[in-house]
N, C-alpha and C. Protein backbone atom coordinates (compact mmCIF):
# COMPACT_ATOMS: atom_id res chain seq x y z
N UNK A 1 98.46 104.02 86.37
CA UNK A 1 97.29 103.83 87.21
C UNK A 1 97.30 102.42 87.79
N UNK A 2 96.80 102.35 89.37
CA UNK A 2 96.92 100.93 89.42
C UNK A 2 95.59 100.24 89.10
N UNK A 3 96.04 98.39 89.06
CA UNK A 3 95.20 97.92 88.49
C UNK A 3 94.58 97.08 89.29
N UNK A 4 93.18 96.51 89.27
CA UNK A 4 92.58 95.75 90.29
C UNK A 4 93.42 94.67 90.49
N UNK A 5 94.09 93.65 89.93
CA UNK A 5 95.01 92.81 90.33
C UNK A 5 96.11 93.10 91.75
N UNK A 6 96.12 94.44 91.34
CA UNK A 6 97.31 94.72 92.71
C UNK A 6 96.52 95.17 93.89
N UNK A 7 95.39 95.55 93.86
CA UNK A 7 94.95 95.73 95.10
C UNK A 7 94.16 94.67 95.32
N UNK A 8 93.76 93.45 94.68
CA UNK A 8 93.67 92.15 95.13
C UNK A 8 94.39 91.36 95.69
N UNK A 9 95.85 91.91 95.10
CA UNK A 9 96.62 91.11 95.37
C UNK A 9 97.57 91.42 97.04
N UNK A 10 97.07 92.55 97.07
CA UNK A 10 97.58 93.73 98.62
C UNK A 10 96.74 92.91 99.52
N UNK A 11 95.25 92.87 99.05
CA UNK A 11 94.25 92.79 100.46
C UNK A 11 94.61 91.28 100.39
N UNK A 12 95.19 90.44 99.73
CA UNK A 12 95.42 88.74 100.15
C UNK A 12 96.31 88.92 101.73
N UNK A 13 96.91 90.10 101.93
CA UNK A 13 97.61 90.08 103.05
C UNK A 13 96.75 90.62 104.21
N UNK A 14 95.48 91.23 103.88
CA UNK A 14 94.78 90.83 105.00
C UNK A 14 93.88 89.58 105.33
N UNK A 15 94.17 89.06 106.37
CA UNK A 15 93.44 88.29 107.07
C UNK A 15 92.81 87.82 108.27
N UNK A 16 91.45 87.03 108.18
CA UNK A 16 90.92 87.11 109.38
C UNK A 16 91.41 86.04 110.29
N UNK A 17 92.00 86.69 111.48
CA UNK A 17 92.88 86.12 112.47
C UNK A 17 91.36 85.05 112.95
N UNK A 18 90.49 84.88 113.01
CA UNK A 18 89.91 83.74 113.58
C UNK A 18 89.63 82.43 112.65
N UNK A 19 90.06 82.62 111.12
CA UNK A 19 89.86 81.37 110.20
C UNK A 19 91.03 81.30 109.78
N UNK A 20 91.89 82.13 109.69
CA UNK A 20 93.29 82.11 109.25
C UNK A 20 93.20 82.09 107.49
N UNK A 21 92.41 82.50 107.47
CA UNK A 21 92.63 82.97 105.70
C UNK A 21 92.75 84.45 105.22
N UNK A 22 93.16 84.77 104.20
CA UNK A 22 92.91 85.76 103.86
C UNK A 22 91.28 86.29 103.21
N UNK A 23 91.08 87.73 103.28
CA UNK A 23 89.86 88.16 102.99
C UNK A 23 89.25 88.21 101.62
N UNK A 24 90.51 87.68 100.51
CA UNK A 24 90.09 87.23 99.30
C UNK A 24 89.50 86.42 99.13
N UNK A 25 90.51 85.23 99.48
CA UNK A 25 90.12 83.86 99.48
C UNK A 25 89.02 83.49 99.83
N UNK A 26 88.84 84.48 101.17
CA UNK A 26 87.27 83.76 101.71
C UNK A 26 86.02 84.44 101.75
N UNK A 27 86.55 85.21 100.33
CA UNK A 27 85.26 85.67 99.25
C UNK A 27 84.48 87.13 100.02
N UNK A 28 85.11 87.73 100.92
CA UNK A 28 84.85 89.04 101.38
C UNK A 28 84.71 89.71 101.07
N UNK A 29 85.58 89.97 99.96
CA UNK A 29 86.15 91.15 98.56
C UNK A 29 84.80 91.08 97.88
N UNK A 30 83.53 92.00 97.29
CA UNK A 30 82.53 91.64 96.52
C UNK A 30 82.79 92.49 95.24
N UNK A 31 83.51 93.88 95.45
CA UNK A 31 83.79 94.72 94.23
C UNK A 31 85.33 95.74 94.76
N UNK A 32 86.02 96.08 93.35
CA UNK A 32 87.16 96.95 93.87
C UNK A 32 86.63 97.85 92.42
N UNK A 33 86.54 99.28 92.98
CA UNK A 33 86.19 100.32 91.43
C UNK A 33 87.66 100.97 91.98
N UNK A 34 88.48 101.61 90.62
CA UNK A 34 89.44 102.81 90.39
C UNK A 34 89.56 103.46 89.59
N UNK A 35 89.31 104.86 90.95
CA UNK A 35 88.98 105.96 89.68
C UNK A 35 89.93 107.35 90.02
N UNK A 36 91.01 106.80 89.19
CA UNK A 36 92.08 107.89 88.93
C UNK A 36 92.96 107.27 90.50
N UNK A 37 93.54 108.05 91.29
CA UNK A 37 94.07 107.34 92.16
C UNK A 37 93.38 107.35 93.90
N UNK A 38 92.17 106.53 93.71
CA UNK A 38 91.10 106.52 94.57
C UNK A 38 90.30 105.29 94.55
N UNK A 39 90.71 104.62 95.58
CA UNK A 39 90.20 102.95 95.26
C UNK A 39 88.67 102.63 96.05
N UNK A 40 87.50 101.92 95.34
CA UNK A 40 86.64 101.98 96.37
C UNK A 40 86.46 100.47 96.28
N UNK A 41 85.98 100.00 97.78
CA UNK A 41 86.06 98.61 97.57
C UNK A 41 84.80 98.27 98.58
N UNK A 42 83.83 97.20 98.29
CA UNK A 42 82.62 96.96 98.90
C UNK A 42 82.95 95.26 99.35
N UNK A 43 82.96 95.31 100.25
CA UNK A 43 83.35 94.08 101.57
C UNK A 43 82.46 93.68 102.33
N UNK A 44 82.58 92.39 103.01
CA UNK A 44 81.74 91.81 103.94
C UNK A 44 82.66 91.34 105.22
N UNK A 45 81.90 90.73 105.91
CA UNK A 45 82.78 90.28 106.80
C UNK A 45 81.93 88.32 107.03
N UNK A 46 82.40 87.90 107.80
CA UNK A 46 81.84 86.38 107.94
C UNK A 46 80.57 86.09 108.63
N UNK A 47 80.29 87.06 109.56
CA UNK A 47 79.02 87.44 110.05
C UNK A 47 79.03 88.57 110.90
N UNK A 48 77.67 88.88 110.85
CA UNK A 48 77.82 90.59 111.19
C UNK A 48 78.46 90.74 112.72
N UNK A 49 78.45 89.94 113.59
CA UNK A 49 78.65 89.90 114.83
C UNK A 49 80.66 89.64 114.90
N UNK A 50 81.57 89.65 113.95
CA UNK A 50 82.66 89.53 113.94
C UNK A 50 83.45 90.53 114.56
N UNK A 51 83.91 89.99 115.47
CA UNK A 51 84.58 91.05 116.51
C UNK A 51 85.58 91.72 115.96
N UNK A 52 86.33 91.22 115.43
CA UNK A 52 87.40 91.73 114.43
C UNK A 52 87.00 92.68 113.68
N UNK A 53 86.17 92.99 113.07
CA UNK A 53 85.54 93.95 112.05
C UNK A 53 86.53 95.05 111.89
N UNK A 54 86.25 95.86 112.82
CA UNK A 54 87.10 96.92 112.91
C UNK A 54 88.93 97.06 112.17
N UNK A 55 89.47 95.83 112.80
CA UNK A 55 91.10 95.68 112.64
C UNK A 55 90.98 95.17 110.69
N UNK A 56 89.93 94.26 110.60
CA UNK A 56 89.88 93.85 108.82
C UNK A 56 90.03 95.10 108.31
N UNK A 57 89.09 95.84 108.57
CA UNK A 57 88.60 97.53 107.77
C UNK A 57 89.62 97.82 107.38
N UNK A 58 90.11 98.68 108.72
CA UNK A 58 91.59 99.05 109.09
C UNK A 58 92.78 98.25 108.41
N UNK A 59 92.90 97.23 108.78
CA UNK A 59 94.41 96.74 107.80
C UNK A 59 93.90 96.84 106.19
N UNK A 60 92.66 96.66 105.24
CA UNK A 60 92.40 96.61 104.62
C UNK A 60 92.90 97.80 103.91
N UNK A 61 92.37 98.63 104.93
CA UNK A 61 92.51 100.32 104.02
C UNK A 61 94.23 100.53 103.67
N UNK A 62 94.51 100.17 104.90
CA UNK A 62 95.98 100.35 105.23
C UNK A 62 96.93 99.79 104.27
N UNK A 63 96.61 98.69 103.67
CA UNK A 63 97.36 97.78 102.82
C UNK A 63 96.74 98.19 101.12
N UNK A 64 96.24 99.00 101.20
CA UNK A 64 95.79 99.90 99.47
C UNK A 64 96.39 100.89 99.44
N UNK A 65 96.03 101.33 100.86
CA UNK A 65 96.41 103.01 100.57
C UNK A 65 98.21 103.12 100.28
N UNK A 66 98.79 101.69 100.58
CA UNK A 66 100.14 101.73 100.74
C UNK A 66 101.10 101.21 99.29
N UNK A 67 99.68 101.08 98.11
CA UNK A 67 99.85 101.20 96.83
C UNK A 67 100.64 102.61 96.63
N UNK A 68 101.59 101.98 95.67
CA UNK A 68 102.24 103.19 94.97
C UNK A 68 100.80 103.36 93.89
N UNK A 69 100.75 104.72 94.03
CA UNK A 69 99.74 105.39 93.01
C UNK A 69 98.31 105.64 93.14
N UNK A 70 98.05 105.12 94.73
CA UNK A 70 96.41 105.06 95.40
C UNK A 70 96.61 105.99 96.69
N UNK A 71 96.27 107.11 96.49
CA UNK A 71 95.76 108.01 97.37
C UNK A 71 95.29 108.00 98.49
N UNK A 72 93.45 107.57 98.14
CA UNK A 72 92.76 107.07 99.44
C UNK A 72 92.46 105.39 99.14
N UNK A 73 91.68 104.74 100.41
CA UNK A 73 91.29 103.81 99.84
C UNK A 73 89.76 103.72 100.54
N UNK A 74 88.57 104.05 99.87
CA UNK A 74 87.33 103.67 100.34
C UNK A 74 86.61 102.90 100.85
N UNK A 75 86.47 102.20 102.10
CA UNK A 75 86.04 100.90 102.52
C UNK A 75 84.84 100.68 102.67
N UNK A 76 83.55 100.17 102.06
CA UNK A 76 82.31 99.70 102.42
C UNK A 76 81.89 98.71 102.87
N UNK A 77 81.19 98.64 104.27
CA UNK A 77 81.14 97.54 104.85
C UNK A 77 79.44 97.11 104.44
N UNK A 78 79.24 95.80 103.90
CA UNK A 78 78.26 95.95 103.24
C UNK A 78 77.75 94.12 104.13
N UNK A 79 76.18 93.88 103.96
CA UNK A 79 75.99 92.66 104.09
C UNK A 79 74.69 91.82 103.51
N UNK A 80 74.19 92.86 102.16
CA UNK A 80 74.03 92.08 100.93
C UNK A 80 74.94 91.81 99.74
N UNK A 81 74.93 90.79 98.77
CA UNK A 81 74.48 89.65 99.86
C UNK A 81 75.37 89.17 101.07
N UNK A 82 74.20 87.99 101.67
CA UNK A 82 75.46 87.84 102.86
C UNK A 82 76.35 86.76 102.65
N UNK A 83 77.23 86.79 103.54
CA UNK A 83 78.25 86.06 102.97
C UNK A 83 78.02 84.56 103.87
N UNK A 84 78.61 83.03 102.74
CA UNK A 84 78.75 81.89 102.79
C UNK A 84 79.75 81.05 102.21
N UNK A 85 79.83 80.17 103.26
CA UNK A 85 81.36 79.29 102.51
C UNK A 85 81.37 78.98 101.22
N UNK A 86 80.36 79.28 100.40
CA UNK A 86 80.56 78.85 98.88
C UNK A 86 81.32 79.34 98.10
N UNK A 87 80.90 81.09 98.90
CA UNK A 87 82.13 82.11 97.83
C UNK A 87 83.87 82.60 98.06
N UNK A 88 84.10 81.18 98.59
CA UNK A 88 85.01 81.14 99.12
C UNK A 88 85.83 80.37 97.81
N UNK A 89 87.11 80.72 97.74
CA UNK A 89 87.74 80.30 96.31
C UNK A 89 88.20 78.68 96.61
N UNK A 90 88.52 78.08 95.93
CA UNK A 90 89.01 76.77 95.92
C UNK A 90 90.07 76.48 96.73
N UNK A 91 90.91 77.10 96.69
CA UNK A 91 92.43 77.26 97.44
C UNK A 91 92.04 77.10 98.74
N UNK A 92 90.91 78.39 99.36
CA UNK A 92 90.32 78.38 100.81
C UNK A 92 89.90 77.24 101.31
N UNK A 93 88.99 76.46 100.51
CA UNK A 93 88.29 75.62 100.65
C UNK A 93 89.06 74.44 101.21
N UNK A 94 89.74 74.58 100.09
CA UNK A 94 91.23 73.00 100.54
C UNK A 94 91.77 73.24 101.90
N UNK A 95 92.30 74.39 101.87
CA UNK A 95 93.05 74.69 103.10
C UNK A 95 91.98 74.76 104.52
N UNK A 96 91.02 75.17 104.43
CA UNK A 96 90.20 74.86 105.27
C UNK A 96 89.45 73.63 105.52
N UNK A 97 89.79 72.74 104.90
CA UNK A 97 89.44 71.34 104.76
C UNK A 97 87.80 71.22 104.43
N UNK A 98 87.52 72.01 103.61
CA UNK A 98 86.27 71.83 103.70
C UNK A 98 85.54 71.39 102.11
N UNK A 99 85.93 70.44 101.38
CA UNK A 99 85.76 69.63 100.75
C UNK A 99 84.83 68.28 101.18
């Protein structure tokens, strides 16, 4: 069965082409559930008005479903809470100079 690590570690390869980070890092990711080989994952985006939206979803799904051992991959686009540079991991932060 796969394990949340690997589909954390899948969606680090998506990213949002207007901050240049990935959607981990910059704390998008809010939950990943797996149940049996069916991944559901509840996401945000940087603000609701992000034009990109669509292509995140999309590569998102695209880059789970391409798990050996994950079937579908469930995408929820969610915007409680909403999202802020805080929940953004350390790594992001540096690299975004925002220290």
């Amino acid at each position: 069965m796969v394990q949340k690590e690997e589909i954390l570690e899948a969606l680090k390869q998506v990213s949002d082409p207007e901050i240049g980070m990935d959607i981990v890092n910059l704390g998008l990711v809010y939950e990943v559930k797996i149940e049996g080989d069916r991944v559901y994952i509840r996401m945000t985006m940087t603000a609701p008005t992000c034009p990109v939206t669509p292509w995140i979803l999309a590569e998102a799904q695209r880059v789970v479903e391409n798990i050996q051992g994950v079937e579908a991959a469930d995408i929820e686009l969610v915007w409680d809470p909403p999202w802020n540079p805080s929940m953004m991991t350390d790594e992001a932060k540096e690299a975004l100079n925002m220290y």
